[in-house]
PDB file of N, CA and C in Angstrom:
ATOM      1  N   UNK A   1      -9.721 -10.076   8.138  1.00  0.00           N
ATOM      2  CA  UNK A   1      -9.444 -10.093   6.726  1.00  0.00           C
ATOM      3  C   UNK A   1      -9.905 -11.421   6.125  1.00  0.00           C
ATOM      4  N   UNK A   2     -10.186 -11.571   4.788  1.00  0.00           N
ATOM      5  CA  UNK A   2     -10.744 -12.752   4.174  1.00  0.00           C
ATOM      6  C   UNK A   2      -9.843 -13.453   3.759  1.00  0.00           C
ATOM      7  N   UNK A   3     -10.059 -14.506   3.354  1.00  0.00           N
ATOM      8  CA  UNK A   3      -8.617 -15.280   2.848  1.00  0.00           C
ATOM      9  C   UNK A   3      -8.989 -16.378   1.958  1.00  0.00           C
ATOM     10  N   UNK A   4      -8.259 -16.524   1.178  1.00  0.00           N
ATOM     11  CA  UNK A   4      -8.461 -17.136  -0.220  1.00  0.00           C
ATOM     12  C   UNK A   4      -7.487 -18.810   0.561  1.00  0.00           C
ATOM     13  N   UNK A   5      -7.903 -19.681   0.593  1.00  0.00           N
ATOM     14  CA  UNK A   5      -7.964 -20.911   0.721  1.00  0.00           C
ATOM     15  C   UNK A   5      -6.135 -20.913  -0.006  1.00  0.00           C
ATOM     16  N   UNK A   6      -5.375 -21.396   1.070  1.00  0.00           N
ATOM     17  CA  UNK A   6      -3.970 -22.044   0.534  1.00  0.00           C
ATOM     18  C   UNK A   6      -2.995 -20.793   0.408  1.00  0.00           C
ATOM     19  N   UNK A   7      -3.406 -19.327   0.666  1.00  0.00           N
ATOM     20  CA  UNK A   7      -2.988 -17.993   0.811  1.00  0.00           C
ATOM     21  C   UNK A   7      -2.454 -17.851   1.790  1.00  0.00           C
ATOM     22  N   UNK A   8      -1.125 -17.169   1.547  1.00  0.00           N
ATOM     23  CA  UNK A   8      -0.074 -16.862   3.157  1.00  0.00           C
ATOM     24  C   UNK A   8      -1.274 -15.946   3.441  1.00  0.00           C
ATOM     25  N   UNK A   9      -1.260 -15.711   4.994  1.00  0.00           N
ATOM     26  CA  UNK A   9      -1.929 -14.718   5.775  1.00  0.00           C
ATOM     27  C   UNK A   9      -0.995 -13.946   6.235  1.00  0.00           C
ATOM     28  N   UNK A  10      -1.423 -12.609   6.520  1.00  0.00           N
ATOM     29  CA  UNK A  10      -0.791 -11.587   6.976  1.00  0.00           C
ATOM     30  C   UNK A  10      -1.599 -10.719   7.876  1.00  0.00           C
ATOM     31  N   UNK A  11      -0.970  -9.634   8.768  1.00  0.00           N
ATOM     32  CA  UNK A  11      -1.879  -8.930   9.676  1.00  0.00           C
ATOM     33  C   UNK A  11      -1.344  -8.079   9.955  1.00  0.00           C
ATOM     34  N   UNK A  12      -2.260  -7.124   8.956  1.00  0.00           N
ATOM     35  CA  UNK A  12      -1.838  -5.174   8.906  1.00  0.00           C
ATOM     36  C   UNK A  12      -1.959  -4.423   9.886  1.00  0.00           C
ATOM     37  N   UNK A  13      -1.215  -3.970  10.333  1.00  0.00           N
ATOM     38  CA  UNK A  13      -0.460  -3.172  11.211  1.00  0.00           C
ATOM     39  C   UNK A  13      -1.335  -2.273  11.512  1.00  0.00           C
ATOM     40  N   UNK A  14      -2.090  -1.663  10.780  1.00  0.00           N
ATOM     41  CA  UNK A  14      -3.033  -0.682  11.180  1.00  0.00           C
ATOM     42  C   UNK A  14      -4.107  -0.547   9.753  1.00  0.00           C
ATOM     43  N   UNK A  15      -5.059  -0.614  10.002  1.00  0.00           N
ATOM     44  CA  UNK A  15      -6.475  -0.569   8.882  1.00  0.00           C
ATOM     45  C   UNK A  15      -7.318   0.559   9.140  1.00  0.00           C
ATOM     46  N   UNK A  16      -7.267   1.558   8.527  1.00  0.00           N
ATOM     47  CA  UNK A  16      -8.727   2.248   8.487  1.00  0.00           C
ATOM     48  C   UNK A  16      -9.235   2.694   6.890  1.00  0.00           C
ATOM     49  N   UNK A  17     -10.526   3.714   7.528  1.00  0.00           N
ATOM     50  CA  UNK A  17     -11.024   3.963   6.102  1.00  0.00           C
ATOM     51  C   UNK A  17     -11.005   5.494   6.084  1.00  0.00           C
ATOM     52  N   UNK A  18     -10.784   6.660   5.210  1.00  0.00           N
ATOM     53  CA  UNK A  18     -11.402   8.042   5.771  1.00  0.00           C
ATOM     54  C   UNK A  18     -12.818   7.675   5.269  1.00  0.00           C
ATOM     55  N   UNK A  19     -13.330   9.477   5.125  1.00  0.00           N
ATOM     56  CA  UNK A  19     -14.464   9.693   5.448  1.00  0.00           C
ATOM     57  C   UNK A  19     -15.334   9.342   4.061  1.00  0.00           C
ATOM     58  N   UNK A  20     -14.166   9.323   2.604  1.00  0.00           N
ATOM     59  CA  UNK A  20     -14.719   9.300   1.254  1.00  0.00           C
ATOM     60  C   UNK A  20     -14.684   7.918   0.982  1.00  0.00           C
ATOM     61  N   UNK A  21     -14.441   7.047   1.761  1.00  0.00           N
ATOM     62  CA  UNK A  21     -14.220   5.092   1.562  1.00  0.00           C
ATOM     63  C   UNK A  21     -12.567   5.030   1.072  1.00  0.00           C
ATOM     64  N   UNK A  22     -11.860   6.302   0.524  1.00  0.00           N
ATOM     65  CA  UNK A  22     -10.674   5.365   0.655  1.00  0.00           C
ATOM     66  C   UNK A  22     -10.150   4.305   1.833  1.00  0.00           C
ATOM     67  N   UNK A  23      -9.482   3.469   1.706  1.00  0.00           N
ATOM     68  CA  UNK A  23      -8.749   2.456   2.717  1.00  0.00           C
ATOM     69  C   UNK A  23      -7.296   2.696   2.423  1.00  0.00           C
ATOM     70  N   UNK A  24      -6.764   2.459   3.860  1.00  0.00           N
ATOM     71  CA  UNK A  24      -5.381   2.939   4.405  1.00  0.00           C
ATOM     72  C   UNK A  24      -5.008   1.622   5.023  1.00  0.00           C
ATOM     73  N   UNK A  25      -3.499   1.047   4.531  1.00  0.00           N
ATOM     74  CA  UNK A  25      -2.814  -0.187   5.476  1.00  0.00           C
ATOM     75  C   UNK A  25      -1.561   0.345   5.706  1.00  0.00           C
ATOM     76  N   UNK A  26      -0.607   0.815   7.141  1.00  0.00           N
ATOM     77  CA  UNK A  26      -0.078   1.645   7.783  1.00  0.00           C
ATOM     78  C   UNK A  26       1.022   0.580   8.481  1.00  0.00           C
ATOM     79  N   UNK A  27       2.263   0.254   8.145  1.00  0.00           N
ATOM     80  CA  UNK A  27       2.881  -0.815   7.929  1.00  0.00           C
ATOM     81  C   UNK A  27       4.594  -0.284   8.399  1.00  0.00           C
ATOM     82  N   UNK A  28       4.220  -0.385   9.859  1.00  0.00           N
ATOM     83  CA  UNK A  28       6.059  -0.311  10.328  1.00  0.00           C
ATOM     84  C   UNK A  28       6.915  -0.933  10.213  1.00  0.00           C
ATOM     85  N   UNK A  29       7.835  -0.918   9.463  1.00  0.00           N
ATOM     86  CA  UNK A  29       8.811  -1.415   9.122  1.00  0.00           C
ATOM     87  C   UNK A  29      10.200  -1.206   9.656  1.00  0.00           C
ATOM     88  N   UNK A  30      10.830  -1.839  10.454  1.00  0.00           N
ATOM     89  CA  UNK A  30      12.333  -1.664  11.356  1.00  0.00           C
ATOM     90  C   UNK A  30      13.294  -2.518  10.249  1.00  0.00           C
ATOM     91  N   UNK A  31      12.999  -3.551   9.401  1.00  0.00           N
ATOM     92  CA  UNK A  31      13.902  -4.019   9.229  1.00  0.00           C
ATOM     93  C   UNK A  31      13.820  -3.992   7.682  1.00  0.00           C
ATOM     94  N   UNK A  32      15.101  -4.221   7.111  1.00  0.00           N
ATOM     95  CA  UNK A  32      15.235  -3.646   5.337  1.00  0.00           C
ATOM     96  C   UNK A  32      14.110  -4.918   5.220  1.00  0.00           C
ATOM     97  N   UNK A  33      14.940  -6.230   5.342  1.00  0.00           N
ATOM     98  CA  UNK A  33      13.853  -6.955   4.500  1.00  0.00           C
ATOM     99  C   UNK A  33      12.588  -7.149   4.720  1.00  0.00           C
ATOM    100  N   UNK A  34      11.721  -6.464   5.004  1.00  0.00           N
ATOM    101  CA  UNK A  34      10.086  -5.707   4.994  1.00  0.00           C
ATOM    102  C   UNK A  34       9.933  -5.098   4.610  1.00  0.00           C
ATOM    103  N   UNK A  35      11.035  -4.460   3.735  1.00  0.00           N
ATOM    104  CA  UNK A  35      10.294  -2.624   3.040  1.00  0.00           C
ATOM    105  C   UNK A  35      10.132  -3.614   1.517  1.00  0.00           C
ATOM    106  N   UNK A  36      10.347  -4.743   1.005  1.00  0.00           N
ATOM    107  CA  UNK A  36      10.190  -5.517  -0.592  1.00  0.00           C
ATOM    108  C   UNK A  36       9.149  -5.002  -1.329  1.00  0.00           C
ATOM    109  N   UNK A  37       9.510  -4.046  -2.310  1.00  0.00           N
ATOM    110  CA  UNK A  37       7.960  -3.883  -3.138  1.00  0.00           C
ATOM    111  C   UNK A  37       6.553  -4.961  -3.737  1.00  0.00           C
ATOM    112  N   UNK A  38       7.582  -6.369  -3.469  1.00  0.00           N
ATOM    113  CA  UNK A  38       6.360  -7.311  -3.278  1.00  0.00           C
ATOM    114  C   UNK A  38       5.856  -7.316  -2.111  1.00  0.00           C
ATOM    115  N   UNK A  39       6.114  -7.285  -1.308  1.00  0.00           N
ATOM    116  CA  UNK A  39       5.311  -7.076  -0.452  1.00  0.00           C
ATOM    117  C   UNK A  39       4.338  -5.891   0.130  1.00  0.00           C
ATOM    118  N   UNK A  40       4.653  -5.062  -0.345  1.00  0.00           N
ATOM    119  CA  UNK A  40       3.440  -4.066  -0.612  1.00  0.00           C
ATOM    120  C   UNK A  40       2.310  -4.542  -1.759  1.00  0.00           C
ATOM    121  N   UNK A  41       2.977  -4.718  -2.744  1.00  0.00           N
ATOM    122  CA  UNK A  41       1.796  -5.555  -3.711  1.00  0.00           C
ATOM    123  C   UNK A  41       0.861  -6.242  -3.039  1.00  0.00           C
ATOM    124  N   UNK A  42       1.403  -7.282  -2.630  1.00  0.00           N
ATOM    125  CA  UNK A  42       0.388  -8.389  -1.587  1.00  0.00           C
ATOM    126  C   UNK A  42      -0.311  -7.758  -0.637  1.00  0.00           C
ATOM    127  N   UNK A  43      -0.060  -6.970   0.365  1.00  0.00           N
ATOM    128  CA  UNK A  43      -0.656  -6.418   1.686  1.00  0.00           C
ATOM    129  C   UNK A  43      -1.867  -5.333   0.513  1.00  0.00           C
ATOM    130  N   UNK A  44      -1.234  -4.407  -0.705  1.00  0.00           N
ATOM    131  CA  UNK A  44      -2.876  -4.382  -1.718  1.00  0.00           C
ATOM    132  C   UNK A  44      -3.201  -5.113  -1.633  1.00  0.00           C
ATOM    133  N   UNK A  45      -2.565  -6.340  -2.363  1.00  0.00           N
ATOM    134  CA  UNK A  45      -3.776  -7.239  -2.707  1.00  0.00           C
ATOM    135  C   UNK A  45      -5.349  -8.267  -1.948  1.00  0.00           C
ATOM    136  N   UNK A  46      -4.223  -7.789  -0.654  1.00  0.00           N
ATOM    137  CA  UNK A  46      -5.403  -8.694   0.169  1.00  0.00           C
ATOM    138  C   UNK A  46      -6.609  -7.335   1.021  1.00  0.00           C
ATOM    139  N   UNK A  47      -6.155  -6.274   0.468  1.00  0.00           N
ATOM    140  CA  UNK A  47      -7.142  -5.110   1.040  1.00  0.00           C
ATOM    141  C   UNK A  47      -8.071  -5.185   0.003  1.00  0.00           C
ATOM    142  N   UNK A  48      -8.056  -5.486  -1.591  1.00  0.00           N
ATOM    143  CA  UNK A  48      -8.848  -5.811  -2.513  1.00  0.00           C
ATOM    144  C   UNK A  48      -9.522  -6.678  -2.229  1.00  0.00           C
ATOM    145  N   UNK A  49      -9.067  -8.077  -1.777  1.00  0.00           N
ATOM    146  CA  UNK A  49     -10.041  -8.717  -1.382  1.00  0.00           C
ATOM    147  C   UNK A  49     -11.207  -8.613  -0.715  1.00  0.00           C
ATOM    148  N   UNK A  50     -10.177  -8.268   0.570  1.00  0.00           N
ATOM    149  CA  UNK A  50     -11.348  -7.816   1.972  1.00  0.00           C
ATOM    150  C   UNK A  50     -12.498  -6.817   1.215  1.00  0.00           C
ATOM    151  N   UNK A  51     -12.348  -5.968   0.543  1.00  0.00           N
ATOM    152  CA  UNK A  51     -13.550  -4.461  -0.203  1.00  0.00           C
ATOM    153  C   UNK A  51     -14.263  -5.174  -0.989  1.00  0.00           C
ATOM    154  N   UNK A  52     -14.387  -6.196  -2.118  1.00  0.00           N
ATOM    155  CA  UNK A  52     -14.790  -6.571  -3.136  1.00  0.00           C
ATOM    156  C   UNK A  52     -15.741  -8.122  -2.952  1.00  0.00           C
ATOM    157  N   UNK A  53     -16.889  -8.041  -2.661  1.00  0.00           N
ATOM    158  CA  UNK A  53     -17.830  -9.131  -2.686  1.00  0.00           C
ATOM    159  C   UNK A  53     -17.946  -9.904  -3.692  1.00  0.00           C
ATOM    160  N   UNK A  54     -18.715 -11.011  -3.803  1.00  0.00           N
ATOM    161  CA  UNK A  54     -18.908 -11.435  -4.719  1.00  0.00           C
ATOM    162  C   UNK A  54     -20.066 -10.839  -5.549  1.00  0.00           C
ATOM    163  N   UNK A  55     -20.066 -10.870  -6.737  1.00  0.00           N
ATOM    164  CA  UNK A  55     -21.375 -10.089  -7.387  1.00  0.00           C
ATOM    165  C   UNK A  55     -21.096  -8.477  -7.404  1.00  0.00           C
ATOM    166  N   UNK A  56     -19.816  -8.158  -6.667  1.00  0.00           N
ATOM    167  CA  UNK A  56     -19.760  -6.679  -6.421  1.00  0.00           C
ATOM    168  C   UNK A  56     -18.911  -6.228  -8.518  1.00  0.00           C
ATOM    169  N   UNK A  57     -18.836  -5.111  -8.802  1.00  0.00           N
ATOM    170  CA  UNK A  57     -18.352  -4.770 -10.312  1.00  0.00           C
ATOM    171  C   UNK A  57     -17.474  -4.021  -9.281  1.00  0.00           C
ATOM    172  N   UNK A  58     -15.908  -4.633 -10.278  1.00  0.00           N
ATOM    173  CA  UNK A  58     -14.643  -4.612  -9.948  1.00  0.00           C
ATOM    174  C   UNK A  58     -14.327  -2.494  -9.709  1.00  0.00           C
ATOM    175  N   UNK A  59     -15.181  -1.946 -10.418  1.00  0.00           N
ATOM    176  CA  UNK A  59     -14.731  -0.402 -10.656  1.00  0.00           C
ATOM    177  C   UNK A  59     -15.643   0.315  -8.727  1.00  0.00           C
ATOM    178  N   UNK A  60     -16.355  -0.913  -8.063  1.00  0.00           N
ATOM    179  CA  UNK A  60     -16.553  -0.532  -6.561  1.00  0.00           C
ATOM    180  C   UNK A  60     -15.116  -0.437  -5.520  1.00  0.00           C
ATOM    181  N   UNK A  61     -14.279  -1.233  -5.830  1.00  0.00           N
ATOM    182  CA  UNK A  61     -13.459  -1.265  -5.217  1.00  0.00           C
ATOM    183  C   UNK A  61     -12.994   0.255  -4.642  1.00  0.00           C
ATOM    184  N   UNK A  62     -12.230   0.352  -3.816  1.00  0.00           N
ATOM    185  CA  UNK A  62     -12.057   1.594  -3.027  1.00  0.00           C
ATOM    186  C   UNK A  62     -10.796   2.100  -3.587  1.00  0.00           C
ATOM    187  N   UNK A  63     -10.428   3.389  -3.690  1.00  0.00           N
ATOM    188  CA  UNK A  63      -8.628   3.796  -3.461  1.00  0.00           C
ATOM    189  C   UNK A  63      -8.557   3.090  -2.515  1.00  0.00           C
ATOM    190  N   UNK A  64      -6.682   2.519  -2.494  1.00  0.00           N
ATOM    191  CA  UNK A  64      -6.059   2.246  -1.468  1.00  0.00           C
ATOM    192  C   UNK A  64      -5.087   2.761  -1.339  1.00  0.00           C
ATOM    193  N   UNK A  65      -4.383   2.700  -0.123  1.00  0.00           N
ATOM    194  CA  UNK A  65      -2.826   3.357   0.504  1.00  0.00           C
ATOM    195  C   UNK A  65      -2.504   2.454   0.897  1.00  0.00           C
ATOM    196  N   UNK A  66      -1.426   1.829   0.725  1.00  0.00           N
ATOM    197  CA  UNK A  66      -0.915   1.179   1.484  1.00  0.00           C
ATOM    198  C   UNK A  66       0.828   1.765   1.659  1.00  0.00           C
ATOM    199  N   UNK A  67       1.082   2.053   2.877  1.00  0.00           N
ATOM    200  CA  UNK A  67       2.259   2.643   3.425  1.00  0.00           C
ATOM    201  C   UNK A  67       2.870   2.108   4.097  1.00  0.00           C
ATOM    202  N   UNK A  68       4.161   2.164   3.864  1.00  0.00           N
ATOM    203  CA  UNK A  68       4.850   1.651   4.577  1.00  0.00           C
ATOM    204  C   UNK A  68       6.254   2.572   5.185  1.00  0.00           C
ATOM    205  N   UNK A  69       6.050   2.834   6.597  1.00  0.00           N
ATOM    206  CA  UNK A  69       7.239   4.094   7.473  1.00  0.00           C
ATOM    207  C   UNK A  69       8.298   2.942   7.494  1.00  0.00           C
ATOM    208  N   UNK A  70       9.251   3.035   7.114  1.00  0.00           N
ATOM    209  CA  UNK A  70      10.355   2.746   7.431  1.00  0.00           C
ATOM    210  C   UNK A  70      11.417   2.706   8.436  1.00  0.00           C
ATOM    211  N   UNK A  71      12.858   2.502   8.297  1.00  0.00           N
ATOM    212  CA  UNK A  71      13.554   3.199   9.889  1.00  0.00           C
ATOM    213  C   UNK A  71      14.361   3.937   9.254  1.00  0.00           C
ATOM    214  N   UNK A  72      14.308   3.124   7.634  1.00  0.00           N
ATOM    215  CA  UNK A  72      15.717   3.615   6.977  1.00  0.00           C
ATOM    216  C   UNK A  72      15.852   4.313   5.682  1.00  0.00           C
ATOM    217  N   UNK A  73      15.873   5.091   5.111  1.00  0.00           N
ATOM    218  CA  UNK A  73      15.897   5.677   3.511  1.00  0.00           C
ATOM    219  C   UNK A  73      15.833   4.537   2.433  1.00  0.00           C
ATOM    220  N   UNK A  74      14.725   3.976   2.406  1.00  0.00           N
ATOM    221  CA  UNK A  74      14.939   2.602   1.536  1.00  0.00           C
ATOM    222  C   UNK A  74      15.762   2.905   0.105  1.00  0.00           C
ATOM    223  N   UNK A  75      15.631   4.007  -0.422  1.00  0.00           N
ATOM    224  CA  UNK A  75      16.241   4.433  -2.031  1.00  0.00           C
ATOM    225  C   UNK A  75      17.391   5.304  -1.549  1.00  0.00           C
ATOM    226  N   UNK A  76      17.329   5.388  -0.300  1.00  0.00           N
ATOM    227  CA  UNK A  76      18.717   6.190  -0.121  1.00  0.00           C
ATOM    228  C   UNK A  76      19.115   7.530  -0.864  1.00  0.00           C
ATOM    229  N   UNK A  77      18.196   8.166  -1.144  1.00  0.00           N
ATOM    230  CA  UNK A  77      17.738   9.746  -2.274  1.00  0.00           C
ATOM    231  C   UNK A  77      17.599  10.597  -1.529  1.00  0.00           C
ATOM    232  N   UNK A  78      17.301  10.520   0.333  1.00  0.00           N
ATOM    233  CA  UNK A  78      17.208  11.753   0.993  1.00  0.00           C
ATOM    234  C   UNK A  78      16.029  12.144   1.112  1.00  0.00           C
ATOM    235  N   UNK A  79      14.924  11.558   0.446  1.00  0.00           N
ATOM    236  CA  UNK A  79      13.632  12.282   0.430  1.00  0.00           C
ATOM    237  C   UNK A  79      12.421  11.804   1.249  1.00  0.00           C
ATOM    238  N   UNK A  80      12.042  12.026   2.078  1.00  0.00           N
ATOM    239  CA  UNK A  80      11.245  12.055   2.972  1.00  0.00           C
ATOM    240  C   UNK A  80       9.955  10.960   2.500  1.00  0.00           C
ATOM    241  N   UNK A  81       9.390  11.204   1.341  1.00  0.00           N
ATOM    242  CA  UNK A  81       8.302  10.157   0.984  1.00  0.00           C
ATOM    243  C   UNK A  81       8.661   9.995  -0.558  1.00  0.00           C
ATOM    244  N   UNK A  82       8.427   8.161  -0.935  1.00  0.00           N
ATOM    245  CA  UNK A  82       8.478   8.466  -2.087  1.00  0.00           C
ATOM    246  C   UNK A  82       7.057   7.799  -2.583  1.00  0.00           C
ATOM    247  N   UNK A  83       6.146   9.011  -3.057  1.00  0.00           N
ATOM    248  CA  UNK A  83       4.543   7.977  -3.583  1.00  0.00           C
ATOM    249  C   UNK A  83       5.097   7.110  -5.199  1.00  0.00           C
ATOM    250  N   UNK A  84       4.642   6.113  -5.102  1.00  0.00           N
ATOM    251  CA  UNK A  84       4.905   5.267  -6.047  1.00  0.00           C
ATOM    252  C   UNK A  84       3.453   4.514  -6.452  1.00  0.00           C
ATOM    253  N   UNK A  85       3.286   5.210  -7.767  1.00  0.00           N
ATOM    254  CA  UNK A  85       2.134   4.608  -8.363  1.00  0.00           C
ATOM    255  C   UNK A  85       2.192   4.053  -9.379  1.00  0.00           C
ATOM    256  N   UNK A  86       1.119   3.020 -10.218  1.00  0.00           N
ATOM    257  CA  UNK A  86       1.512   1.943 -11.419  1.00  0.00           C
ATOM    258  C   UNK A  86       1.422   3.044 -12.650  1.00  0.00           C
ATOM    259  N   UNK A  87       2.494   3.096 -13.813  1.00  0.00           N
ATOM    260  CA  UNK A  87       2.295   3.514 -14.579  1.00  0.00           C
ATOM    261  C   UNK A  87       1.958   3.338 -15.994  1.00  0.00           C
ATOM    262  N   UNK A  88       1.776   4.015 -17.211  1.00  0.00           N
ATOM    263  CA  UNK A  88       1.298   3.000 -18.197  1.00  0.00           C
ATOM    264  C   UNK A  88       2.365   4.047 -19.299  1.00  0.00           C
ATOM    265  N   UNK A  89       3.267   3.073 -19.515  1.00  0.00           N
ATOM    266  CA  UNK A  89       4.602   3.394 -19.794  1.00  0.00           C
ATOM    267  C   UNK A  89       5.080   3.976 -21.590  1.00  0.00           C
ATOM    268  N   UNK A  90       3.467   3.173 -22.169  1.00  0.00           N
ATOM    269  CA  UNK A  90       3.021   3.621 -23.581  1.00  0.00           C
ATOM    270  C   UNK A  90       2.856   5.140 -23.929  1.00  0.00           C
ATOM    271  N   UNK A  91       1.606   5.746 -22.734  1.00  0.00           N
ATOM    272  CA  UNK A  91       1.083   7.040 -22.905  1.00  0.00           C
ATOM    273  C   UNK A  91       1.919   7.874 -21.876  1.00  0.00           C
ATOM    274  N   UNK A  92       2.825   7.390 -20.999  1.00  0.00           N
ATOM    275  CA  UNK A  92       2.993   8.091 -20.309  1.00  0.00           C
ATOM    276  C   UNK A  92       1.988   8.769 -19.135  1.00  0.00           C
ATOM    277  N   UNK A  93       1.061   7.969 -18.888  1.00  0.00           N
ATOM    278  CA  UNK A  93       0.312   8.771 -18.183  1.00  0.00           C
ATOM    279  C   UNK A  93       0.394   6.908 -16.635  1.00  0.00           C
ATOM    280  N   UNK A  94      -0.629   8.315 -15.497  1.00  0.00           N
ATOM    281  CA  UNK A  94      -0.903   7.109 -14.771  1.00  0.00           C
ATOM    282  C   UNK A  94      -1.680   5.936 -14.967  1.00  0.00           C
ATOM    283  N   UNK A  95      -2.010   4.956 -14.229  1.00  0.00           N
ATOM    284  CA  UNK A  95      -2.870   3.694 -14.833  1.00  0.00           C
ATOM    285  C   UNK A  95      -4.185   3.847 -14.289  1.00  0.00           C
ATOM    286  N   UNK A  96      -3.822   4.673 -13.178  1.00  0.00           N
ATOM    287  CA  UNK A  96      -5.121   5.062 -12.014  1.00  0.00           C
ATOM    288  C   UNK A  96      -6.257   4.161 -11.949  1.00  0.00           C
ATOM    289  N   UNK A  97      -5.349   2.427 -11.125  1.00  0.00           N
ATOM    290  CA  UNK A  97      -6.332   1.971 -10.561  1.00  0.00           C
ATOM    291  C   UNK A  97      -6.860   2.357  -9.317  1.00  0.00           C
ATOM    292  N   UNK A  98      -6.207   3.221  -8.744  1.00  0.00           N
ATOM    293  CA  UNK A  98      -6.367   3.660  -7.207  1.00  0.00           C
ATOM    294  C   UNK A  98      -5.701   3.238  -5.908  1.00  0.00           C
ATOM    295  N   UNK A  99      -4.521   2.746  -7.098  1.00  0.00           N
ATOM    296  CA  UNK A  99      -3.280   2.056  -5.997  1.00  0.00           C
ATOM    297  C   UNK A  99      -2.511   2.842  -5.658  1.00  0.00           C
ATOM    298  N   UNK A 100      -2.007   3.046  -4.500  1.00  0.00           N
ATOM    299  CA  UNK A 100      -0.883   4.179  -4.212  1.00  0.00           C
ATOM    300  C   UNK A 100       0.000   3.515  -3.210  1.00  0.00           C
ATOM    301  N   UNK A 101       1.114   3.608  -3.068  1.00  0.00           N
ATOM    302  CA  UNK A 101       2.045   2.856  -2.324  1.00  0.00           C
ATOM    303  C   UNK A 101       3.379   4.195  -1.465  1.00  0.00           C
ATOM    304  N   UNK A 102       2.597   4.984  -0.744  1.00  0.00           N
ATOM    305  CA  UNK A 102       3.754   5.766  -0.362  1.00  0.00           C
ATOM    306  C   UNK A 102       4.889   5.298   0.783  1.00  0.00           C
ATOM    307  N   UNK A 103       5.754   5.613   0.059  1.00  0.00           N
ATOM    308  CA  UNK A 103       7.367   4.924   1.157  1.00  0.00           C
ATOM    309  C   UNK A 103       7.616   6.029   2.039  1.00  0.00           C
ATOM    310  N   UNK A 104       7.492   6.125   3.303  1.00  0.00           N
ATOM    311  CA  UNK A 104       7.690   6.874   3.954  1.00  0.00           C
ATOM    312  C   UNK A 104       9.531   6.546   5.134  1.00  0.00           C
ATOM    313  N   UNK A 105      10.251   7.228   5.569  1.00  0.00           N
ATOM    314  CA  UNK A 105      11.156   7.597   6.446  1.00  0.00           C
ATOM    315  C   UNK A 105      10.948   7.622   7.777  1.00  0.00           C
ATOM    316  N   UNK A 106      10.818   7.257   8.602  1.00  0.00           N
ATOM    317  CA  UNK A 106      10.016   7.839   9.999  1.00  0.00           C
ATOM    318  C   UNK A 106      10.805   8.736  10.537  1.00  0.00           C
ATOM    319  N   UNK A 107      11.859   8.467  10.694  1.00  0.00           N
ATOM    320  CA  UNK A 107      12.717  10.156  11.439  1.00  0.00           C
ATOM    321  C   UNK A 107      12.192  11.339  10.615  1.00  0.00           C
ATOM    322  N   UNK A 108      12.459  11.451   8.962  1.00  0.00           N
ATOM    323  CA  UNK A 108      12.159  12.380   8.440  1.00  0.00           C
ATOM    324  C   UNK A 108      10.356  12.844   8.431  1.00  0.00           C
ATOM    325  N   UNK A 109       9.480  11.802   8.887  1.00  0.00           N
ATOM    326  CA  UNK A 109       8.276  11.549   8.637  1.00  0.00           C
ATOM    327  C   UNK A 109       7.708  12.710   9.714  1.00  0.00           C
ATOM    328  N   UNK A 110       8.532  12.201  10.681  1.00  0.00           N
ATOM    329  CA  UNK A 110       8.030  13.028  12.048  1.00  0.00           C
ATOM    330  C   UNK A 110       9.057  14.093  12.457  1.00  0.00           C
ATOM    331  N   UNK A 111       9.816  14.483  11.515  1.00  0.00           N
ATOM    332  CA  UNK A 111      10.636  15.620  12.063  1.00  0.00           C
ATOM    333  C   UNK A 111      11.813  15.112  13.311  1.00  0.00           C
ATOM    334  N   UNK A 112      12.148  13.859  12.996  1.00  0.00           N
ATOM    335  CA  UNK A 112      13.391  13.406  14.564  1.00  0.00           C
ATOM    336  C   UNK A 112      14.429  13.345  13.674  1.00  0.00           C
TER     337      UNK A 112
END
């Protein structure tokens, strides 16, 4: 991963790409304080980095996922995944930069 000079570093748990260039960061989480929605922000933010060259136009950038399985019902709602995307709260509609942040359960994830 690239790193911006004076930037905490971090090291994603699992990286791939499918077959259309989206990018996937796959992020086990055992303990509450790791599931922080800042910290999903950041683990985006540094997958933006890594995709985006210099000279590259910002609309190349890829979809991303970044997920994070849990141990524990972080919202405590019962529901198996919750996708959480940025919204634009004026129109009501999505913002669709191509950020997606799904919260996943792992017992419920995998049927245990």
């Amino acid at each position: 991963m690239k790193r911006l000079a004076g930037a905490r570093s971090i090291c994603l748990d699992a990286y791939g790409t499918d077959l259309t260039g989206q990018k996937y960061d796959l992020e086990i989480q055992r303990a509450d304080k790791g599931t922080d929605p800042h910290r999903a922000r950041y683990h985006s933010s540094v997958m933006d980095i890594e995709n985006l060259d210099a000279g590259q136009e910002f609309t190349e950038l890829p979809d991303t996922y970044t997920i994070f399985i849990t141990e524990k019902d972080f919202y405590g709602k019962g529901e198996p995944i919750y996708p959480i995307e940025r919204m634009n709260l004026a129109t009501g509609k999505p913002f669709a930069d191509g950020e997606t942040y799904p919260l996943c359960e792992w017992r419920v994830s995998w049927g245990l």
